[in-house]
PDB file of N, CA and C in Angstrom:
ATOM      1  N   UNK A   1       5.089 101.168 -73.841  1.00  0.00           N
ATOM      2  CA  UNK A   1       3.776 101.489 -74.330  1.00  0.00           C
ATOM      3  C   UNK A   1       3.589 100.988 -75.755  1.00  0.00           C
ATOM      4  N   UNK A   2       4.920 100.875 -76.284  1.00  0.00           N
ATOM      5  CA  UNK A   2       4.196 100.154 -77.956  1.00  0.00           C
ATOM      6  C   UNK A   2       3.711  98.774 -77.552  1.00  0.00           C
ATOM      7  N   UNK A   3       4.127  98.224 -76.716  1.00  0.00           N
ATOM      8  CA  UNK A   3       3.374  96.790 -76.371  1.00  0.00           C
ATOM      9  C   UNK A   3       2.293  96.883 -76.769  1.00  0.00           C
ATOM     10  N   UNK A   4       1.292  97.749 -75.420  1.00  0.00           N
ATOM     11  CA  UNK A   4       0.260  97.489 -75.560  1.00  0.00           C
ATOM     12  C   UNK A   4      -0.633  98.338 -76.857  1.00  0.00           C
ATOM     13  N   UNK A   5       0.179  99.474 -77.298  1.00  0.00           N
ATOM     14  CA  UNK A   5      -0.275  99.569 -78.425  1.00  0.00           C
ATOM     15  C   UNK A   5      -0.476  98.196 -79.570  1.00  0.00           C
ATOM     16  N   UNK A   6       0.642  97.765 -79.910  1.00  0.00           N
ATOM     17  CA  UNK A   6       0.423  96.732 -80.843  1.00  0.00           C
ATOM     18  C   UNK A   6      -0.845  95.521 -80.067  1.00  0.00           C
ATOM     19  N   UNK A   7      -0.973  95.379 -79.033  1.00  0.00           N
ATOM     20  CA  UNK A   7      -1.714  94.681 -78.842  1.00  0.00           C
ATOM     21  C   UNK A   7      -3.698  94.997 -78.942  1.00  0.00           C
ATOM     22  N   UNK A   8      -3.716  96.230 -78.560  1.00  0.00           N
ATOM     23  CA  UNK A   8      -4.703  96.816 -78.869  1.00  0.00           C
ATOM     24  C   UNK A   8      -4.882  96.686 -80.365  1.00  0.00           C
ATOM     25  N   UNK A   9      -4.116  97.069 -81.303  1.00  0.00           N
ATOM     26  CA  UNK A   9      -4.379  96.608 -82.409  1.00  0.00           C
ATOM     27  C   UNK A   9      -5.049  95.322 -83.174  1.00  0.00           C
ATOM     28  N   UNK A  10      -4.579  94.240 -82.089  1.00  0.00           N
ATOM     29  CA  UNK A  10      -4.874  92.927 -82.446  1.00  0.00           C
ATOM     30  C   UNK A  10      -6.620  92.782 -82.040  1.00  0.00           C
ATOM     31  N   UNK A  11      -6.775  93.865 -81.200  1.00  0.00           N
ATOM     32  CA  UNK A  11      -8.697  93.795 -80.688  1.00  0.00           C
ATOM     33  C   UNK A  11      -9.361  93.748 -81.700  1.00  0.00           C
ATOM     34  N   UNK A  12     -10.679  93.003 -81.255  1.00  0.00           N
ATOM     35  CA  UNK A  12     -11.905  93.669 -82.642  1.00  0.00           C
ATOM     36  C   UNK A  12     -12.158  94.751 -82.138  1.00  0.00           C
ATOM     37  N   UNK A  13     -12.953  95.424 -83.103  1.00  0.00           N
ATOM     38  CA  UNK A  13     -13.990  96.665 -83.489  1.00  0.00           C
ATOM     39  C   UNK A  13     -14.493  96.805 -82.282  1.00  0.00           C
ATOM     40  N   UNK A  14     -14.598  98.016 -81.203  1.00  0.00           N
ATOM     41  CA  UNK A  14     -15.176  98.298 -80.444  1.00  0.00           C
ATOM     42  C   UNK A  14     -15.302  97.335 -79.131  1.00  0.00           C
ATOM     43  N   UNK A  15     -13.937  96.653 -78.814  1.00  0.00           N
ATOM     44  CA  UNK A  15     -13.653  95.873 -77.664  1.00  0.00           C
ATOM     45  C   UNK A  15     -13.675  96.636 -76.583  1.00  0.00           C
ATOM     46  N   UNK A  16     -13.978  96.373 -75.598  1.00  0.00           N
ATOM     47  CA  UNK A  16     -14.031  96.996 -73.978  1.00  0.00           C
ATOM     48  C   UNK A  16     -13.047  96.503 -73.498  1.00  0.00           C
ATOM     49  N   UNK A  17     -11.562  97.474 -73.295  1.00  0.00           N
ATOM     50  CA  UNK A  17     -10.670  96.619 -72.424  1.00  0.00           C
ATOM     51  C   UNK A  17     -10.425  97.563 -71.352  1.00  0.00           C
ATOM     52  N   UNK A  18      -9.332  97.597 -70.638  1.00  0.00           N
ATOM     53  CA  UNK A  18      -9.138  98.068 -69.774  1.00  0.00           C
ATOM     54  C   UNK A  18      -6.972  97.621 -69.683  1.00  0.00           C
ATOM     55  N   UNK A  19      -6.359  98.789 -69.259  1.00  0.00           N
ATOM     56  CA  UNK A  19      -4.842  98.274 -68.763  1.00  0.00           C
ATOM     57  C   UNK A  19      -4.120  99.277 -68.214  1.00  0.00           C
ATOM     58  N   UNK A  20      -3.518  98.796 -67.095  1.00  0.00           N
ATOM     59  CA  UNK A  20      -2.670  99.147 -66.085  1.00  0.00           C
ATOM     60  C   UNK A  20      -1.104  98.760 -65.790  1.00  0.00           C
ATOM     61  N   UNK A  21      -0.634  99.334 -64.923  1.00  0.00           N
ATOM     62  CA  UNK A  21       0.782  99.202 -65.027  1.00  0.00           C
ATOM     63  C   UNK A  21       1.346  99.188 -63.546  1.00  0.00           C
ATOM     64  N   UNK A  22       2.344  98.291 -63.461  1.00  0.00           N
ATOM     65  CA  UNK A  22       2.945  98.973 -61.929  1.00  0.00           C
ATOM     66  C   UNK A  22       4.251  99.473 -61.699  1.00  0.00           C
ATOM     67  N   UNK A  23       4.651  99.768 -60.580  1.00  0.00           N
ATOM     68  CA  UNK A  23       6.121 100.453 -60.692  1.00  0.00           C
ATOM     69  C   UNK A  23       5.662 101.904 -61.158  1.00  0.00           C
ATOM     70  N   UNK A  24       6.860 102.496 -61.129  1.00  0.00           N
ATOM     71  CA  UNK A  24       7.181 103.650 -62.143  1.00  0.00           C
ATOM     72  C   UNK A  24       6.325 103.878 -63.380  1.00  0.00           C
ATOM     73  N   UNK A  25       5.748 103.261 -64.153  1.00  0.00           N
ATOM     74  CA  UNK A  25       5.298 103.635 -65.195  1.00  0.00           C
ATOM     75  C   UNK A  25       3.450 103.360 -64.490  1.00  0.00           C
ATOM     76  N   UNK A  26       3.206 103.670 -63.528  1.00  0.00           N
ATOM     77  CA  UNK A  26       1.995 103.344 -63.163  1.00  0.00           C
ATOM     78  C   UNK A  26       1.265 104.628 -63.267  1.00  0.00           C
ATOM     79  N   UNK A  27       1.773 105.766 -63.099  1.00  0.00           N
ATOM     80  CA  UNK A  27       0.797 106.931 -63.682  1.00  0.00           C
ATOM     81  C   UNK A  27       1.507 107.678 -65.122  1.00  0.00           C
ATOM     82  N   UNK A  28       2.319 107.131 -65.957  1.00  0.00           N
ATOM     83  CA  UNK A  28       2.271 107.328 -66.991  1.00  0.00           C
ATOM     84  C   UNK A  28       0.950 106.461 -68.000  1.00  0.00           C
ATOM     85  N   UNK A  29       1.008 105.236 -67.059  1.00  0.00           N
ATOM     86  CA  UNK A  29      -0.264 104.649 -67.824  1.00  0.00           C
ATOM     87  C   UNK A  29      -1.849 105.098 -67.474  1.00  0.00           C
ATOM     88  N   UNK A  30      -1.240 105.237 -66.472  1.00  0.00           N
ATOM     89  CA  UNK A  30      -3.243 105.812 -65.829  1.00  0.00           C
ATOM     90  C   UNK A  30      -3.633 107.269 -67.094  1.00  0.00           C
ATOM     91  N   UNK A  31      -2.571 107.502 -67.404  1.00  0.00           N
ATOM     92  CA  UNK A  31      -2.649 109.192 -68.090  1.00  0.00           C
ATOM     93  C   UNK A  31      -2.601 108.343 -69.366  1.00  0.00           C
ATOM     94  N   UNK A  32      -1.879 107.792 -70.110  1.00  0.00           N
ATOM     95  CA  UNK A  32      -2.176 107.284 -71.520  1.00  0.00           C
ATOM     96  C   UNK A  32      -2.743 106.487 -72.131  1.00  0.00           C
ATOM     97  N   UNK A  33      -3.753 105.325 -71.559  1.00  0.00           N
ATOM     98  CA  UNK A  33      -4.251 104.412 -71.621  1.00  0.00           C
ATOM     99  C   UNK A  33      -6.018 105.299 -72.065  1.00  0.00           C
ATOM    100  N   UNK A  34      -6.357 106.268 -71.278  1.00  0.00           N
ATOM    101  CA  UNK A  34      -7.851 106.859 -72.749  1.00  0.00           C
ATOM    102  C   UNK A  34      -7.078 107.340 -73.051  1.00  0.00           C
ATOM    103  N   UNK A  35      -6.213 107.982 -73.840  1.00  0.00           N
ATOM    104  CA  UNK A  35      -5.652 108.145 -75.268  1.00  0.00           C
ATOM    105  C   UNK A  35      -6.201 107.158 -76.194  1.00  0.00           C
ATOM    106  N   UNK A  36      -5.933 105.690 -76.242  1.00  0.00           N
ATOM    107  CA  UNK A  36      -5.952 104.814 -76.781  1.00  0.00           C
ATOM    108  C   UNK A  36      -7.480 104.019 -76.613  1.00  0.00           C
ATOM    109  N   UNK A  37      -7.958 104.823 -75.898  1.00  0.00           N
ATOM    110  CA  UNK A  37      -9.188 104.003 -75.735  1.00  0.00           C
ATOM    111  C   UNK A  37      -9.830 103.323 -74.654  1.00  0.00           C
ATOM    112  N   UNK A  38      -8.683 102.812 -73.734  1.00  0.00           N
ATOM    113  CA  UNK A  38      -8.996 101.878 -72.590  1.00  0.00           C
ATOM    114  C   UNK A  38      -9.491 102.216 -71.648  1.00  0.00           C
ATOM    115  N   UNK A  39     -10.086 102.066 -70.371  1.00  0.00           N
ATOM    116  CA  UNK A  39     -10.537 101.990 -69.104  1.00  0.00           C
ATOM    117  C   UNK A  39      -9.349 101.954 -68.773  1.00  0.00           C
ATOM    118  N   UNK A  40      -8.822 103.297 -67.613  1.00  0.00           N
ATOM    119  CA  UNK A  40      -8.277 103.456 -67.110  1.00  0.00           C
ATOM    120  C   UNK A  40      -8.656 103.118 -65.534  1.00  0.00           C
ATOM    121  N   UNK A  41      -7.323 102.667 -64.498  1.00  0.00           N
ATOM    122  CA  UNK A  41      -8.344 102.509 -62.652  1.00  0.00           C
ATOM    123  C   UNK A  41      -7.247 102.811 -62.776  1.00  0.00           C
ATOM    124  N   UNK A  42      -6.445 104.671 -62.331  1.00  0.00           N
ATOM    125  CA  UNK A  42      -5.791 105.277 -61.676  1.00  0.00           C
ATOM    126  C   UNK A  42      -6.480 105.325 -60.208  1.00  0.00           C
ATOM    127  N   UNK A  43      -7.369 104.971 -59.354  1.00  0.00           N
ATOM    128  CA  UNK A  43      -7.646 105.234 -57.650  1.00  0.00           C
ATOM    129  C   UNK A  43      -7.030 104.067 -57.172  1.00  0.00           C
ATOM    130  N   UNK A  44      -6.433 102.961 -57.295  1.00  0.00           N
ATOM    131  CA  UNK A  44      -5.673 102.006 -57.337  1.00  0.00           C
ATOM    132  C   UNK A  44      -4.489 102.428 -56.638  1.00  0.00           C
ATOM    133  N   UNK A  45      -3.902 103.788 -57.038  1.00  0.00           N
ATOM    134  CA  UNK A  45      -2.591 104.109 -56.889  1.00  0.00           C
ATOM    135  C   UNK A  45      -2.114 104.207 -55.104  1.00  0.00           C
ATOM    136  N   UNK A  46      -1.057 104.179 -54.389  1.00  0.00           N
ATOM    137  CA  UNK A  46      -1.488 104.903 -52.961  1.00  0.00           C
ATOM    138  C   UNK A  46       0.144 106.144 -53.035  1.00  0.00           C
ATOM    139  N   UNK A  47       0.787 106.008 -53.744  1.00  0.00           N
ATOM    140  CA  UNK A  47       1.691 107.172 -54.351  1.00  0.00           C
ATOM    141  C   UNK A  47       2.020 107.901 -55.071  1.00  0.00           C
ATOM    142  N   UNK A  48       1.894 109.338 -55.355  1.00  0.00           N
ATOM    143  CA  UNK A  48       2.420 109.783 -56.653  1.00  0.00           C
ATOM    144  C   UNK A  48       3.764 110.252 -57.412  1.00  0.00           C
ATOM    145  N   UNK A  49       4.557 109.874 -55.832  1.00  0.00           N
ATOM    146  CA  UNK A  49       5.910 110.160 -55.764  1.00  0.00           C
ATOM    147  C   UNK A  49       6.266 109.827 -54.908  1.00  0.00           C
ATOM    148  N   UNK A  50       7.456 109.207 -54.646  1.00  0.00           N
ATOM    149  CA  UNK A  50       8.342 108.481 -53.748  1.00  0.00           C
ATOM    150  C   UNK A  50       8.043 109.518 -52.244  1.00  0.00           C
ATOM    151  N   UNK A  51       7.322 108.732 -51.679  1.00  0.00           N
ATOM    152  CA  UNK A  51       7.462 109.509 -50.198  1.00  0.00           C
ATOM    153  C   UNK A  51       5.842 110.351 -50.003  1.00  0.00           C
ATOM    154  N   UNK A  52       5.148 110.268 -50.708  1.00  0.00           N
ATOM    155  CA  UNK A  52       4.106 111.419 -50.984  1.00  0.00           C
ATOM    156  C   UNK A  52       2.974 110.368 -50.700  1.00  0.00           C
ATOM    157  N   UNK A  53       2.093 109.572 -49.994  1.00  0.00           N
ATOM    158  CA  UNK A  53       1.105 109.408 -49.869  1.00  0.00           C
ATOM    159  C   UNK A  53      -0.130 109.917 -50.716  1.00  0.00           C
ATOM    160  N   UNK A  54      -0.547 109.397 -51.386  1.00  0.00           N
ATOM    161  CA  UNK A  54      -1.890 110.022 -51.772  1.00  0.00           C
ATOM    162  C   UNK A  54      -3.073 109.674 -51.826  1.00  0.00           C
ATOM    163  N   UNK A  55      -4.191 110.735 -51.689  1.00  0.00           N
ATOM    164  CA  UNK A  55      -5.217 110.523 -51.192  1.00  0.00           C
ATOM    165  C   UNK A  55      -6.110 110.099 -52.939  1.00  0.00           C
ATOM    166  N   UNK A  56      -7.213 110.108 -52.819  1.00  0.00           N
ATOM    167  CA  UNK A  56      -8.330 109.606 -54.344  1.00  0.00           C
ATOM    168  C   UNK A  56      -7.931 110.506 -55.149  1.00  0.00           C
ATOM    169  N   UNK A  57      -8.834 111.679 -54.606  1.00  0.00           N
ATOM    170  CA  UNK A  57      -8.530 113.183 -55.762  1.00  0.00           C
ATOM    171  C   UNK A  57      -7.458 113.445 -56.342  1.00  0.00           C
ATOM    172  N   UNK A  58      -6.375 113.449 -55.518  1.00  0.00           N
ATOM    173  CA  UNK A  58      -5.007 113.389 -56.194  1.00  0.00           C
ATOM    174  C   UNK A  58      -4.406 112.613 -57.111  1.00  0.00           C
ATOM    175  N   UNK A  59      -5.147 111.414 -57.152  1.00  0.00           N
ATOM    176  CA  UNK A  59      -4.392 110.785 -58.016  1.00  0.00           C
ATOM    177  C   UNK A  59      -5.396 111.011 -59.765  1.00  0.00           C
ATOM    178  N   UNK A  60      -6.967 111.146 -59.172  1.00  0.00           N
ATOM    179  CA  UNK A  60      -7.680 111.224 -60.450  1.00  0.00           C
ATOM    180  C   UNK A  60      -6.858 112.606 -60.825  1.00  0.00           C
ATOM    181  N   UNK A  61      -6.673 113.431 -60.538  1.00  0.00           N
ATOM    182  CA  UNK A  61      -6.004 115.145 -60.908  1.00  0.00           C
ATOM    183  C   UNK A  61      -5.147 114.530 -61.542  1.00  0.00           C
ATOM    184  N   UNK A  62      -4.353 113.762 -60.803  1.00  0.00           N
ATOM    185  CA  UNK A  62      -2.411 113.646 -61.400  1.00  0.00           C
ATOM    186  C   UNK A  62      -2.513 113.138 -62.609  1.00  0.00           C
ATOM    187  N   UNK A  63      -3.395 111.808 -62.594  1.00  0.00           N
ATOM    188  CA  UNK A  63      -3.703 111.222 -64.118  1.00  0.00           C
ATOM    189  C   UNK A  63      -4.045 112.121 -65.277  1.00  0.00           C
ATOM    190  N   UNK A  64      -4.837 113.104 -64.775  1.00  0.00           N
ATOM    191  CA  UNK A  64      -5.293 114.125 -65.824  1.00  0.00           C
ATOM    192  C   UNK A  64      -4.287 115.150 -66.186  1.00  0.00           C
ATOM    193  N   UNK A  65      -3.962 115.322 -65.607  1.00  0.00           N
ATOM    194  CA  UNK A  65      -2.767 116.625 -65.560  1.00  0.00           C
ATOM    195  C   UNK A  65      -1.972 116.198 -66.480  1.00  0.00           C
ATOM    196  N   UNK A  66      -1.625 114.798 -66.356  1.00  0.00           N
ATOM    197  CA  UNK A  66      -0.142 114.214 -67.185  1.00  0.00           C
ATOM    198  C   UNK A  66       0.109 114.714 -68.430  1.00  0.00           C
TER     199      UNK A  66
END
């Protein structure tokens, strides 16, 4: 995550971005990415845990919850 921190840094003033992640760190990012500002697309996801299928709601919840 300092990546894209430092890279966000490099934006102008009031840029519209958006960033995502895959693997394992794919709902740590859906959950920290508005922290920082970005457009988050956590409904993207189709797991929230190894073996667990998930449906829309669940994943917008899980992102929030984090």
């Amino acid at each position: 995550m300092n990546t894209l921190i430092a890279m966000v840094h490099q934006l102008p003033l009031r840029a519209v971005y958006s960033a995502l992640s895959i693997g394992h760190m794919q709902l740590p990012y859906t959950a920290f990415v508005p922290l920082i500002g970005a457009n988050s697309d956590g409904e993207d996801n189709l797991y929230l845990s190894r073996g667990w299928l998930a449906i829309n709601s669940e994943v917008v919840t899980g992102g929030r919850d984090r």
